[in-house]
Structures are given as C-alpha cells and as structure tokens.
C-alpha atoms as a PDB file:
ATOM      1  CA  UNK A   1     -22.770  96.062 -44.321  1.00  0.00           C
ATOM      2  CA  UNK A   2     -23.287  92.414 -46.107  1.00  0.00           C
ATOM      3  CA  UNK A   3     -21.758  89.468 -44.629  1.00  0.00           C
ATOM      4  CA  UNK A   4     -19.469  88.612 -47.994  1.00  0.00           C
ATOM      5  CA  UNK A   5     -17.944  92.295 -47.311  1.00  0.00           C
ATOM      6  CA  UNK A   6     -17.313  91.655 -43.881  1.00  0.00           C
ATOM      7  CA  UNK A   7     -15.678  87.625 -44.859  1.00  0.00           C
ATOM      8  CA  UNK A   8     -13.826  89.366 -47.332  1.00  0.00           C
ATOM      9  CA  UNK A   9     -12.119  91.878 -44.604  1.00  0.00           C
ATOM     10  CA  UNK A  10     -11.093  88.665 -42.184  1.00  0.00           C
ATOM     11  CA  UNK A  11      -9.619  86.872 -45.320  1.00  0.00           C
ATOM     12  CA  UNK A  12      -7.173  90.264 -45.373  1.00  0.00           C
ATOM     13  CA  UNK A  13      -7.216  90.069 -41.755  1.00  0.00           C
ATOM     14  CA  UNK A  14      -5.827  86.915 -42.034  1.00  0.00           C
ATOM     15  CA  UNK A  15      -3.557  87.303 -45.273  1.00  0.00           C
ATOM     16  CA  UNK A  16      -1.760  90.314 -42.955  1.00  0.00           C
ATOM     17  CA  UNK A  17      -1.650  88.234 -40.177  1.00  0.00           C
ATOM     18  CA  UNK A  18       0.165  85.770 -42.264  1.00  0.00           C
ATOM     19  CA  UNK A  19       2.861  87.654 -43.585  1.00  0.00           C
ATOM     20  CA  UNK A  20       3.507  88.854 -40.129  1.00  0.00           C
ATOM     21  CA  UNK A  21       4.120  85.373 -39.392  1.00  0.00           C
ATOM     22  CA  UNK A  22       7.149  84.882 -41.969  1.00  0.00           C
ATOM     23  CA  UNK A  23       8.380  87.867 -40.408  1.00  0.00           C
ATOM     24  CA  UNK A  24       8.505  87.258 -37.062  1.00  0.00           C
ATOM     25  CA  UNK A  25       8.912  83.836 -37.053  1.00  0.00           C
ATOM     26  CA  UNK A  26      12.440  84.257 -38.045  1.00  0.00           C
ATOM     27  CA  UNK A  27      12.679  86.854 -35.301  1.00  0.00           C
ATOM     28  CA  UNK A  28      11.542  84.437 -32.625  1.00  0.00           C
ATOM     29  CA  UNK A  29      13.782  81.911 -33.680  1.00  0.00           C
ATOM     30  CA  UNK A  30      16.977  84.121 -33.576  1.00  0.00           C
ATOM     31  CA  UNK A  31      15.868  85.678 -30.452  1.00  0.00           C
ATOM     32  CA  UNK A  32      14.924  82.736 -28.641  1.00  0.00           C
ATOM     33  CA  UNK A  33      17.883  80.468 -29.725  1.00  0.00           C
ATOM     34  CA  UNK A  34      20.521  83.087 -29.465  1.00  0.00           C
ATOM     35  CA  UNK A  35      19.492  85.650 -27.188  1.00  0.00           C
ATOM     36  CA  UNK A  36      19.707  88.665 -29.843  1.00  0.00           C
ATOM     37  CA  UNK A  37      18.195  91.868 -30.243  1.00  0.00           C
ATOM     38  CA  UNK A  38      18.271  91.867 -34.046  1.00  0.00           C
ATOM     39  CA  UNK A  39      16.832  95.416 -35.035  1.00  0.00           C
ATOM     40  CA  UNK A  40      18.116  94.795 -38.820  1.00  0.00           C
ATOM     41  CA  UNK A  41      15.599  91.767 -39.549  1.00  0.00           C
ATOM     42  CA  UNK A  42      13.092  94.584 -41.570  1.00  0.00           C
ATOM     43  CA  UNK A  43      16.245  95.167 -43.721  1.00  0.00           C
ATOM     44  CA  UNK A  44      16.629  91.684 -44.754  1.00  0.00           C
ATOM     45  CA  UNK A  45      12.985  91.640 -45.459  1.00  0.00           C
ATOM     46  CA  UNK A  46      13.823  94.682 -47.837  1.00  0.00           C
ATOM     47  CA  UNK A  47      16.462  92.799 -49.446  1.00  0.00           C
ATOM     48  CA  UNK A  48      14.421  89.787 -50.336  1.00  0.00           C
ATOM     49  CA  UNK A  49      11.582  92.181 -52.433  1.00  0.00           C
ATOM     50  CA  UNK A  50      14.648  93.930 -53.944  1.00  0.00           C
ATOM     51  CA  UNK A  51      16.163  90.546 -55.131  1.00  0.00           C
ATOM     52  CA  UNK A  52      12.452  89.285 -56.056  1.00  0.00           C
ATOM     53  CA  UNK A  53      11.512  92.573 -57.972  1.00  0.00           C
ATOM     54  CA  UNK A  54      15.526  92.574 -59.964  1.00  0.00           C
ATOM     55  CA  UNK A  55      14.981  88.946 -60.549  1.00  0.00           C
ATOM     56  CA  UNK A  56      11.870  88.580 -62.054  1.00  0.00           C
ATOM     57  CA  UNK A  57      12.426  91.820 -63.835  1.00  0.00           C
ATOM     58  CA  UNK A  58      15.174  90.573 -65.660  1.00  0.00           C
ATOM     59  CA  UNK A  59      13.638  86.881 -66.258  1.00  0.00           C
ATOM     60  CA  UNK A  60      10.245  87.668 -66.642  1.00  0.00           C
ATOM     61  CA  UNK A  61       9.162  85.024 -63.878  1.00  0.00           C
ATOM     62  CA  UNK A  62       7.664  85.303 -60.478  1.00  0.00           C
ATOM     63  CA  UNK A  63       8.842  82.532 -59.193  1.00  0.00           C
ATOM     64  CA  UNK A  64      12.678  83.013 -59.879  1.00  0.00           C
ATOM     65  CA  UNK A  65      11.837  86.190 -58.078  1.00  0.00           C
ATOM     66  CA  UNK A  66      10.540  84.309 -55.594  1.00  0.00           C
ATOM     67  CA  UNK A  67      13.584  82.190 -55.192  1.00  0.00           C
ATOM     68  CA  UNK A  68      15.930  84.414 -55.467  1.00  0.00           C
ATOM     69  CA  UNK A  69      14.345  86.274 -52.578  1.00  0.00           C
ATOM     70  CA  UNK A  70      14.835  83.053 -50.307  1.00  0.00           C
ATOM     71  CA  UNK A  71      18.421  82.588 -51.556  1.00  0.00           C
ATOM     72  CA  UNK A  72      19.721  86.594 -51.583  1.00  0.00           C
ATOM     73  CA  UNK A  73      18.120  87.128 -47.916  1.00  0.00           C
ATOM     74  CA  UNK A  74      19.716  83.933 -46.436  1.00  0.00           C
ATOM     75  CA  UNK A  75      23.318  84.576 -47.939  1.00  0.00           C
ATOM     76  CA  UNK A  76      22.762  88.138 -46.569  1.00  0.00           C
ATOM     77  CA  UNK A  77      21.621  87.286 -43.261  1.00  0.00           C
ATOM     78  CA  UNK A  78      24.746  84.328 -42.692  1.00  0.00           C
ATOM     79  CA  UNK A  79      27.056  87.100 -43.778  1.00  0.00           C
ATOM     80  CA  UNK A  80      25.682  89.577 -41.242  1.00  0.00           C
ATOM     81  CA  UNK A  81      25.865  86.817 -38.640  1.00  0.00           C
ATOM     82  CA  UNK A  82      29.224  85.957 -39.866  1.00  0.00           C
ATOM     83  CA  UNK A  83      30.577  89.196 -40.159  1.00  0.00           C
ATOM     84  CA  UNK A  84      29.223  91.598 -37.457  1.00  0.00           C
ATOM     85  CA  UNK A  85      26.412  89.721 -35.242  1.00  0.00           C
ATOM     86  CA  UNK A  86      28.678  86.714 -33.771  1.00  0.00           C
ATOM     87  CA  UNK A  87      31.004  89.310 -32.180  1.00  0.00           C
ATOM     88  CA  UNK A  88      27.997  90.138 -29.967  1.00  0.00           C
ATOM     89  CA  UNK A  89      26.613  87.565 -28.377  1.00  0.00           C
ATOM     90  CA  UNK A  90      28.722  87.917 -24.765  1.00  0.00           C
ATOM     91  CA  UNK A  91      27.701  91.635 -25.350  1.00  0.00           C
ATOM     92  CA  UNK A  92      24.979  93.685 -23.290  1.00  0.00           C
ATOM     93  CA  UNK A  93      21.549  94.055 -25.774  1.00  0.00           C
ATOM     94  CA  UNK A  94      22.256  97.832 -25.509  1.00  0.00           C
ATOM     95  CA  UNK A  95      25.536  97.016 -27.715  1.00  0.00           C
ATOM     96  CA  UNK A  96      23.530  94.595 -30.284  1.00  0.00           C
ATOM     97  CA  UNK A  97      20.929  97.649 -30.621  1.00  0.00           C
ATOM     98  CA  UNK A  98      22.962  99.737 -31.624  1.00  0.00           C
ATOM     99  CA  UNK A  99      25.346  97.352 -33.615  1.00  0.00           C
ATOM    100  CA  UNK A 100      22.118  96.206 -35.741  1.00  0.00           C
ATOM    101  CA  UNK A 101      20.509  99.768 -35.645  1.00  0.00           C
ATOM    102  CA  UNK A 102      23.714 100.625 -37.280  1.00  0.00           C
ATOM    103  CA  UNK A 103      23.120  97.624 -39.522  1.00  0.00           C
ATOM    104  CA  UNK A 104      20.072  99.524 -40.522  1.00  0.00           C
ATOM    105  CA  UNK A 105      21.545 102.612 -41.875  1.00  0.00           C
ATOM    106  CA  UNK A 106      23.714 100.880 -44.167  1.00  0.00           C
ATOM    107  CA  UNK A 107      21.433  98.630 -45.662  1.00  0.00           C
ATOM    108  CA  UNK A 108      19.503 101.529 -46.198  1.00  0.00           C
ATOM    109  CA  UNK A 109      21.820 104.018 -47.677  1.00  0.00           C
ATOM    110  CA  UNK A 110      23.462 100.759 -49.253  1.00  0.00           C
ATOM    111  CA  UNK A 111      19.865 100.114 -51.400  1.00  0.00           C
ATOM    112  CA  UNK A 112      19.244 103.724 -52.113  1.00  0.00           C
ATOM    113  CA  UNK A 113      23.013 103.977 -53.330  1.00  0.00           C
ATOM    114  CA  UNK A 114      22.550 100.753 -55.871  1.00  0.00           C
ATOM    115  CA  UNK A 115      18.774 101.553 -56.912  1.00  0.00           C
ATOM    116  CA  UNK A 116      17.842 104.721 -56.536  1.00  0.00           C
ATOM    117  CA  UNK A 117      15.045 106.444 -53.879  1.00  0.00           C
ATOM    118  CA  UNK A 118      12.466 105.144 -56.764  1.00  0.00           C
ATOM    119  CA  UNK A 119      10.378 102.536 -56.180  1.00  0.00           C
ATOM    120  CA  UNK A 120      10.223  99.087 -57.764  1.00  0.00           C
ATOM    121  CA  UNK A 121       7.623  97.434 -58.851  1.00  0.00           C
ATOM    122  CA  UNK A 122       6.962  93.010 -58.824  1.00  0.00           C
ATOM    123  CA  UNK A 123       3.868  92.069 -61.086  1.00  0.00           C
ATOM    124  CA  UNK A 124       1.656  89.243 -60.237  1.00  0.00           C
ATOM    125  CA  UNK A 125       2.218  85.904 -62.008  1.00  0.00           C
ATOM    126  CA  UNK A 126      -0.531  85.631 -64.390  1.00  0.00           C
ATOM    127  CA  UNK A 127      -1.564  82.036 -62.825  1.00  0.00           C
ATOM    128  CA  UNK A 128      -2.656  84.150 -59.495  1.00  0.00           C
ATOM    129  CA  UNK A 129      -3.888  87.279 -61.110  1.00  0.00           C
ATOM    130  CA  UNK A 130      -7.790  87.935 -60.695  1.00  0.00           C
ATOM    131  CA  UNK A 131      -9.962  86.478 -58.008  1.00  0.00           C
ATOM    132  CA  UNK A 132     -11.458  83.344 -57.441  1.00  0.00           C
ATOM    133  CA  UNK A 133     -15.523  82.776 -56.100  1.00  0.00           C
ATOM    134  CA  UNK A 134     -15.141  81.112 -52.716  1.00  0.00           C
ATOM    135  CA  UNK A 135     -18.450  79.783 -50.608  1.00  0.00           C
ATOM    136  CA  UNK A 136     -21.219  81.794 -49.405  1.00  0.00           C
ATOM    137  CA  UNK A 137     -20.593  83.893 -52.780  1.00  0.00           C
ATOM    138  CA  UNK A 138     -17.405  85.978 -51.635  1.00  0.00           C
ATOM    139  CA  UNK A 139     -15.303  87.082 -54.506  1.00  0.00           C
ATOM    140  CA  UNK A 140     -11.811  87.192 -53.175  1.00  0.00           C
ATOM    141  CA  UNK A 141      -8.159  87.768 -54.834  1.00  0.00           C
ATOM    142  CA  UNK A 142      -6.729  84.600 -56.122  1.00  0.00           C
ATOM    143  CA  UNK A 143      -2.847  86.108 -55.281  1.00  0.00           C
ATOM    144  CA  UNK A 144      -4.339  87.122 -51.344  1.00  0.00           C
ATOM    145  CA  UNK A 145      -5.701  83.604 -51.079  1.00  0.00           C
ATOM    146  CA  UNK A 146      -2.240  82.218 -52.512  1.00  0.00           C
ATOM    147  CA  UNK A 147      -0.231  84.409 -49.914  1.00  0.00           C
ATOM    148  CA  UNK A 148      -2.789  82.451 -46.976  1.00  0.00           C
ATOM    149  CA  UNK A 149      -2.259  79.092 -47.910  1.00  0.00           C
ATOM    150  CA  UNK A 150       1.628  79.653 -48.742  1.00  0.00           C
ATOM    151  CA  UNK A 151       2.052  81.265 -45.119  1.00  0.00           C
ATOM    152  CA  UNK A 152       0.234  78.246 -43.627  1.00  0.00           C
ATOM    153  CA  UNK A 153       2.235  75.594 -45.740  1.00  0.00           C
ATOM    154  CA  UNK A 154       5.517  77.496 -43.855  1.00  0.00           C
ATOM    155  CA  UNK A 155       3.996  77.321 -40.834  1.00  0.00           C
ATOM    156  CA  UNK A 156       3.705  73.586 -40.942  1.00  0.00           C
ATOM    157  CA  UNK A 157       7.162  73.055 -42.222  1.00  0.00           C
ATOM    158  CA  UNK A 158       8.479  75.206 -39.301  1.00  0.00           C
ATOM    159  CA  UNK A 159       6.933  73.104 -36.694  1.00  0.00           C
ATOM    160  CA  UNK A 160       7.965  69.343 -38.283  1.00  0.00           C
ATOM    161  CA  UNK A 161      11.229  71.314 -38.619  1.00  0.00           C
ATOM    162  CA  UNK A 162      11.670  72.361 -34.882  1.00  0.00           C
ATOM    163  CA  UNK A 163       9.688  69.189 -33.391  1.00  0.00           C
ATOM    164  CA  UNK A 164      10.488  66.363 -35.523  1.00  0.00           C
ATOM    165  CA  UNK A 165      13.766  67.080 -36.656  1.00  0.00           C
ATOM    166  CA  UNK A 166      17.659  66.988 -35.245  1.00  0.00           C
ATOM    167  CA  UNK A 167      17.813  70.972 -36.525  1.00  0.00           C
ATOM    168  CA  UNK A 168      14.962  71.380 -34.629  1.00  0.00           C
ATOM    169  CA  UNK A 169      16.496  69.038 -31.517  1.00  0.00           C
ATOM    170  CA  UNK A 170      19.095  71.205 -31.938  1.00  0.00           C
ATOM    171  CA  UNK A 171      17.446  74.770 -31.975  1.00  0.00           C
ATOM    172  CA  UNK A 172      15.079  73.880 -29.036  1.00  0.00           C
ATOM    173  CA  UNK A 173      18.271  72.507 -27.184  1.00  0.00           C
ATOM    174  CA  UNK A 174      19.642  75.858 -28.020  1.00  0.00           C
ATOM    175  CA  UNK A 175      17.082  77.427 -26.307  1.00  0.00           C
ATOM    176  CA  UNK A 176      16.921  75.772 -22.910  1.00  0.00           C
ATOM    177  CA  UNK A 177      20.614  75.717 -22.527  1.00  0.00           C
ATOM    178  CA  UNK A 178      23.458  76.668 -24.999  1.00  0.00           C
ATOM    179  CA  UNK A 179      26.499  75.832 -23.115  1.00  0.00           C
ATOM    180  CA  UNK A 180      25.327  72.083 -22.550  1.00  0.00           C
ATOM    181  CA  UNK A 181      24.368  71.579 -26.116  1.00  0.00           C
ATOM    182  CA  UNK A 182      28.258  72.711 -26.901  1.00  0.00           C
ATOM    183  CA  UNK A 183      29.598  70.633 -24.405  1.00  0.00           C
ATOM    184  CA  UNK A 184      28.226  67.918 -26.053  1.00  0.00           C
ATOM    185  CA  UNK A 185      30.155  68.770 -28.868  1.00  0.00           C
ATOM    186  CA  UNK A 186      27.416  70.673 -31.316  1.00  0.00           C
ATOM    187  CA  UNK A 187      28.677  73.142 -33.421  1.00  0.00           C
ATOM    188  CA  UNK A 188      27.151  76.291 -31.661  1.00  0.00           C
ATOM    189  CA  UNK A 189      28.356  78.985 -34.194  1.00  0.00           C
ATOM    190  CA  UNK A 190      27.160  76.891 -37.500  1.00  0.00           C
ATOM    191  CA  UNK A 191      23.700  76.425 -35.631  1.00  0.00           C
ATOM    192  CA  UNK A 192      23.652  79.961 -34.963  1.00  0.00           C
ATOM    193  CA  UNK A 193      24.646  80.829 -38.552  1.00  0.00           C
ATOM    194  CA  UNK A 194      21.998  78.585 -40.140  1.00  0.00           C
ATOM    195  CA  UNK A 195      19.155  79.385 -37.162  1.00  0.00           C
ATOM    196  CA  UNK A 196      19.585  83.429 -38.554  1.00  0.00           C
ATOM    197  CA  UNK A 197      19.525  82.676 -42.371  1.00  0.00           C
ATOM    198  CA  UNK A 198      16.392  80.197 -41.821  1.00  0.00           C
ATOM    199  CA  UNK A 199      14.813  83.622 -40.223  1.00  0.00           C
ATOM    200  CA  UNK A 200      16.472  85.795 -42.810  1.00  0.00           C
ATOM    201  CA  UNK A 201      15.150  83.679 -45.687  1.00  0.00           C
ATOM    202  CA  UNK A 202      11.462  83.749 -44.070  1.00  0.00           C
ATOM    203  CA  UNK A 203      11.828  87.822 -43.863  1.00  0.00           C
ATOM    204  CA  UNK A 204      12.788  87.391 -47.350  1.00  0.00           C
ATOM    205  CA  UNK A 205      10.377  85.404 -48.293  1.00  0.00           C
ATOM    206  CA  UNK A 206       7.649  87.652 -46.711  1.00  0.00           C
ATOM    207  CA  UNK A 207       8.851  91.123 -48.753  1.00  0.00           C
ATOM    208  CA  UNK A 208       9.101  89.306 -52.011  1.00  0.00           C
ATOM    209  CA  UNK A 209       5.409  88.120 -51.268  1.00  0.00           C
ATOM    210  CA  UNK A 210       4.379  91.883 -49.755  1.00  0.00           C
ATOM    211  CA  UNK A 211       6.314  93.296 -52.755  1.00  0.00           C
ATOM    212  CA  UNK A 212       3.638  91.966 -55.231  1.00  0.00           C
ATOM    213  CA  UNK A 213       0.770  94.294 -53.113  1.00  0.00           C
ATOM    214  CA  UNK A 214       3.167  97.447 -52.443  1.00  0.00           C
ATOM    215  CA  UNK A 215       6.009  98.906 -54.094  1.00  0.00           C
ATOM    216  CA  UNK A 216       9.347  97.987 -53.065  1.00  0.00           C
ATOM    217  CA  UNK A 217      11.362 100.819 -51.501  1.00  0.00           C
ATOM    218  CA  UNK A 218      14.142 101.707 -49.137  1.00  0.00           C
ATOM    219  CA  UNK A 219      12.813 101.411 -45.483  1.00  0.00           C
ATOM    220  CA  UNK A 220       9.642  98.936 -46.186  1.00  0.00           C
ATOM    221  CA  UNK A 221      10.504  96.906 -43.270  1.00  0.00           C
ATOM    222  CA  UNK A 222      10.842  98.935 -40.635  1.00  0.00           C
ATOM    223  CA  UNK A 223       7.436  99.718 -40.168  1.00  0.00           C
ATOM    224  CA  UNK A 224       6.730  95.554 -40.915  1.00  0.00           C
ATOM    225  CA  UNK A 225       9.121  95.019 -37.992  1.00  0.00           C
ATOM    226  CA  UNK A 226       7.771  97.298 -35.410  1.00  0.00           C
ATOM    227  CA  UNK A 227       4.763  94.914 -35.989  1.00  0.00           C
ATOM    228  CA  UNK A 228       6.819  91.872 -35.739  1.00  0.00           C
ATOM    229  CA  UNK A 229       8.506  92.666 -32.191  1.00  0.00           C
ATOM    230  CA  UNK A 230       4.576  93.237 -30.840  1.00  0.00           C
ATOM    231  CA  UNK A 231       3.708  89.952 -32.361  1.00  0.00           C
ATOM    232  CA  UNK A 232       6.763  87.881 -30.410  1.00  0.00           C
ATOM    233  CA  UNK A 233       5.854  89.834 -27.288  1.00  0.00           C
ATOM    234  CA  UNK A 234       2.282  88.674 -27.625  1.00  0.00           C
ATOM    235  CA  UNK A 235       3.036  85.203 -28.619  1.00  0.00           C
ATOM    236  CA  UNK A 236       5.541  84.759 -26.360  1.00  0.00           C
ATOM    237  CA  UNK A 237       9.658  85.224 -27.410  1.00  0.00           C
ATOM    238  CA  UNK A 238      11.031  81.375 -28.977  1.00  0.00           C
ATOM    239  CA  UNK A 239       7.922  80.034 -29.784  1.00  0.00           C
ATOM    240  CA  UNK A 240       6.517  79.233 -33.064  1.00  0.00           C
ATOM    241  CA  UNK A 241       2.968  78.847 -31.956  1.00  0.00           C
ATOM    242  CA  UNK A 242       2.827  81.894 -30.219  1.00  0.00           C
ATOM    243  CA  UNK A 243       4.297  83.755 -33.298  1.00  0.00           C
ATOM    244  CA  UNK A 244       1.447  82.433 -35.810  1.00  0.00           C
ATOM    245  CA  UNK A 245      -1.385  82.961 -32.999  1.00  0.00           C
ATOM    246  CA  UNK A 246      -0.189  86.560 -32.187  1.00  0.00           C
ATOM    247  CA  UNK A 247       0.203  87.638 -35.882  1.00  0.00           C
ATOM    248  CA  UNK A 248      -3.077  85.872 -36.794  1.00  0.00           C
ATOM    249  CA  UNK A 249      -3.961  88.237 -33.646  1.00  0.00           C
ATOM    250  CA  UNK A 250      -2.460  91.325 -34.745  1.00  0.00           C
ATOM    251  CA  UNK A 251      -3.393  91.040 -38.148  1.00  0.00           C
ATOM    252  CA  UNK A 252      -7.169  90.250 -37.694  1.00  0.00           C
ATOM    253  CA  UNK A 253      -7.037  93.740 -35.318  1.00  0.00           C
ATOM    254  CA  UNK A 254      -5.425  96.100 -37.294  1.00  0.00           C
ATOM    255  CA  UNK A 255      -7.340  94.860 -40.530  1.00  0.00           C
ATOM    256  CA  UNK A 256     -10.932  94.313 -38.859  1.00  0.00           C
ATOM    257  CA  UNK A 257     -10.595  97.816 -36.911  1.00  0.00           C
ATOM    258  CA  UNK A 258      -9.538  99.584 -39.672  1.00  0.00           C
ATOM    259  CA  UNK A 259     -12.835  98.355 -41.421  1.00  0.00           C
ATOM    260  CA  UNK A 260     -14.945  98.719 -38.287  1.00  0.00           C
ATOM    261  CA  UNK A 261     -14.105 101.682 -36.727  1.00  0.00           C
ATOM    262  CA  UNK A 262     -14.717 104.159 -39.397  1.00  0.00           C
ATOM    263  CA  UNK A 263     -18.550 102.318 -39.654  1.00  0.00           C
ATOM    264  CA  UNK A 264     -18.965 103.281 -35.804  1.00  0.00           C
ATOM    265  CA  UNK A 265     -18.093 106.988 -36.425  1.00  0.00           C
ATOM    266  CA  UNK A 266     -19.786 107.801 -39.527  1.00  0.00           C
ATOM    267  CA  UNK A 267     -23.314 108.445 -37.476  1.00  0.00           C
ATOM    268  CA  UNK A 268     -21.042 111.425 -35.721  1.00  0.00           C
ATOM    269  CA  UNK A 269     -18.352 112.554 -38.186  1.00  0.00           C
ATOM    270  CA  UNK A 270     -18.272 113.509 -42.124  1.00  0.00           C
ATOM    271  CA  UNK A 271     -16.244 110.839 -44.139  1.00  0.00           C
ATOM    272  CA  UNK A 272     -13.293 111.438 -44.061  1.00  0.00           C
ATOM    273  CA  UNK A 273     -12.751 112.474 -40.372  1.00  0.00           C
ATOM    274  CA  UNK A 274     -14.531 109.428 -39.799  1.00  0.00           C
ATOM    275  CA  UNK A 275     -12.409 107.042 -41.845  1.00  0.00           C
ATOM    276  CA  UNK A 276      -8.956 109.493 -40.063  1.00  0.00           C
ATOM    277  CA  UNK A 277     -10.099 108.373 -37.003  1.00  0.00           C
ATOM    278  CA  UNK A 278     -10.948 104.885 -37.093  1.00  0.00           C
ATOM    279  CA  UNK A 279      -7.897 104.375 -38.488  1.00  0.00           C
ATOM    280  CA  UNK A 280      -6.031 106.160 -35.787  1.00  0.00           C
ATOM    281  CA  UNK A 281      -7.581 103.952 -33.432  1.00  0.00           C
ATOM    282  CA  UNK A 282      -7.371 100.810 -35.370  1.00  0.00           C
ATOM    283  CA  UNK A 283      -3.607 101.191 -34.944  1.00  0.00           C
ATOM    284  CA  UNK A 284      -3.846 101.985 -31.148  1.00  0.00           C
ATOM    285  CA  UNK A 285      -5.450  98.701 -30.641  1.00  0.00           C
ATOM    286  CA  UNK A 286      -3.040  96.668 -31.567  1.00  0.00           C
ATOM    287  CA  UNK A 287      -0.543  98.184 -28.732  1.00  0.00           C
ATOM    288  CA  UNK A 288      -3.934  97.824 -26.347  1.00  0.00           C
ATOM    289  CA  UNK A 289      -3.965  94.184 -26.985  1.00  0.00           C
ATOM    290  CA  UNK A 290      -0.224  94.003 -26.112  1.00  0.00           C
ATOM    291  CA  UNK A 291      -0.641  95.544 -22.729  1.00  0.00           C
ATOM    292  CA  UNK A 292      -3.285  93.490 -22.210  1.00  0.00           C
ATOM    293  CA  UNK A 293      -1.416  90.422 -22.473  1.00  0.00           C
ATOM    294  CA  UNK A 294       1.383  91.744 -20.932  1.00  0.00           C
ATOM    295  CA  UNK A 295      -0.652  92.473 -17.778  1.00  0.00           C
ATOM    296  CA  UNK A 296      -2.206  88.881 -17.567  1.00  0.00           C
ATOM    297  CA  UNK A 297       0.659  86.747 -19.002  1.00  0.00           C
ATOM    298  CA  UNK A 298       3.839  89.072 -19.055  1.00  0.00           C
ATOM    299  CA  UNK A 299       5.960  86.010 -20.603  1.00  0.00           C
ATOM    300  CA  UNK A 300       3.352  86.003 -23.701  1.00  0.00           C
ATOM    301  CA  UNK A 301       0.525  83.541 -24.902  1.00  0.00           C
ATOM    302  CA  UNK A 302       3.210  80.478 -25.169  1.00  0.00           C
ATOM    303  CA  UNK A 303       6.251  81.903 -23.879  1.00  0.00           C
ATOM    304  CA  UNK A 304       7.841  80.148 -20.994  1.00  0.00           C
ATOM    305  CA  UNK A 305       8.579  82.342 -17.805  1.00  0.00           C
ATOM    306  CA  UNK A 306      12.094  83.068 -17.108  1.00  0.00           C
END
C-alpha cells in the first residue's frame, strides 16, 4: 500500500466530508434557530442537482447549473417554509415528522412525475476535468480538489456570516431565545424564512456539486441526509463548527474504512467477501463513532447542553 494511494483516499475522505458539510450545515442552522425536525432537507438537495443537471443541459454551462441550483433550492425551500413548515413551529416534533416526511413523498413522486424514474446526468466543466499533480507526487482529480476548496470557501463565509454579521446577530439571537429577539421588534417569521432558504440553498448547492460524481435521481438525498442528522448529532445541533468537524469526521471514517478494512481481511477472505465486508463495517463505524460521542458528550462536540 504506497503512501500517495493512501493521501489520495484522505483527499476523498475529506472531499465527502465536505459535501456533508453543505448539507448539514443548513440542517443545523434550521434546527438550531427554529427548533425543527426538517426530514425534507435531502429533497431540496435533490432539487438543486435536478435544476443544475436541466440548466446546464439546456445552456451548455456548469456554472449556470451551478447557479441555478442555489437559486431553484432557496425559492423551494422559502416556499416550503412559507407554505407548510411555519404552521408548525408551536407543534410537537412528532407532527413536523410527519408533516416533512410527507413533504418527502411529494417531492418525490413530484420529480419522478416531471422527469421520469431515469437518471440525469451533469458533465464536468472542462476547466476542472482531469487531475492535477499535487506534492509528494499524488495525482488527484482537479473537479474533487475543486469540490474541497469550494466547501471550505462556504465554510468561511458561514462563520463571518453568523459571527460578524447582524443576520448572524440575529440567527444566534434566535437561538438562545426567540421570544426576546421578537419583543425587540425583529421580524421572527422573515428570519425564519431566510435562515431555511440559506440551508436550502447550501443542500442545493451540495447535490448540484454531488451530481457531477453520481447520477441525479429521485431519492439521492435521503441516504445523504441520514448522514447529515449523524453529523449534527456529533457536532453538536446549532453549531457551525461542530457541523464541519463532525462531517470532516464522518467523512474521513466512512471513506478511510472503506479503503482499510477490506486490506485487513484479505489475509482471511477471497476478494470479494473481503471487500463485502469491510465495507459493511466501514458503514457501522460511523454509527460507532456517534455512540461514542454520545456517551462522553451527549450534547455533541460543540453543542451547548440544554
């Protein structure tokens, strides 16, 4: 096993871990600032590759894609918020489960109604196609390494949004105590509104991104979001730090077990059985390292205790 292999795996450890990030950095946000369950976030994910793949099918461009994944997953996330979600905020979180379970279904029967059960498919721009010779020799994908840096640059902007902006006065306010922030006369349903299209737009942003690697199709973020909710539990629920350090977590887990494990078991196993299992496993771990955190810090890495 050479050491460039081995860089190269952490590099997609990382590149996971960072699209896990746009995901459930939204999620944080919406759940820490206004106390919602939202099951439907790996649907607006969905929507964002759809509107990247349609967009730059039709234009021939990546990046209108890319825009118009930002733009169609924000309008549809204020509309949800608009429509159904702000009715269920005094509600018990069994109600918003089901509510955005519901939400679910539709967008899913909604996509497969308008597109079809085929898949789509988003090309990479030819600026990021092929790879690019980083040090100590490793040969890595210029598009992965794109995907890194972009999830990073967000990452910045969130926190200079939350801690050196009013929004982000605003949102923390929001999370320490939403009836005084209204009795000083902020608009509490437009700072919800905008709070769930600034995560809807990031979920977006993340399946247009994803949707370069994998074909779009109906369901792709469900199995993205199961990820996300172990990510806020591990980084703790409304923070940003704790969302990038758990998916960086997560990420570097699944990807480096997935790699590892089958290695370990090929002195005892054919192949295949071997590669079967480590993968089983790899997956497991990421749940192990949940419970782990749980047990020691059961408000997360940087959540605060309630």
């Amino acid at each position: 096993m050479s050491a460039g292999l081995v860089a190269e795996q952490l590099l997609n450890g990382l590149q996971f871990g960072v699209m896990l990030f746009l995901m459930s950095a939204g999620l944080t946000l919406v759940f820490g600032v206004m106390g919602l369950i939202n099951l439907a976030h790996g649907s607006l994910y969905m929507v964002g590759a759809y509107a990247a793949a349609l967009v730059a099918g039709w234009t021939g461009s990546f990046w209108a894609g890319l825009a118009a994944s930002l733009m169609a997953a924000a309008i549809a996330g204020a509309l949800v918020e608009m429509v159904v979600l702000r009715r269920l905020y005094r509600r018990d979180h069994l109600d918003q489960v089901l509510a955005t379970f519901a939400l679910i279904l539709m967008f899913s029967e909604g996509t497969r109604w308008l597109f079809g059960a085929f898949p789509l498919y988003l090309n990479v721009p030819a600026s990021l196609s092929g790879t690019v010779l980083l040090p100590m020799g490793i040969v890595y994908s210029k598009y992965r390494l794109a995907i890194i840096v972009c999830g990073m640059a967000v990452a910045l902007g969130l926190f200079i949004l939350i801690g050196r902006t009013r929004l982000g006065v605003r949102i923390r306010a929001g999370q320490s105590d939403r009836q005084m922030i209204a009795a000083l006369g902020v608009d509490i349903a437009t700072l919800y509104t905008v709070v769930f299209a600034l995560g809807a737009a990031l979920a977006g942003l993340a399946g247009a991104l994803v949707g370069a690697i994998q074909s779009v199709e109906v369901g792709m973020g469900e199995p993205v979001l199961i990820l996300a909710f172990v990510v806020i539990v591990i980084g703790g629920i409304g923070s940003i730090k704790g969302a990038l350090v758990g998916a960086i977590l997560v990420g570097m887990t699944d990807t480096m077990g997935r790699f590892l494990l089958p290695v370990m078991f090929k002195n005892f196993m054919d192949g295949a059985t071997a590669s079967s299992v480590g993968s089983a496993l790899a997956s497991m771990l990421i749940y192990i390292v949940m419970a782990t955190v749980l047990i020691f810090r059961p408000s997360g890495l940087y959540g605060k205790p309630a």
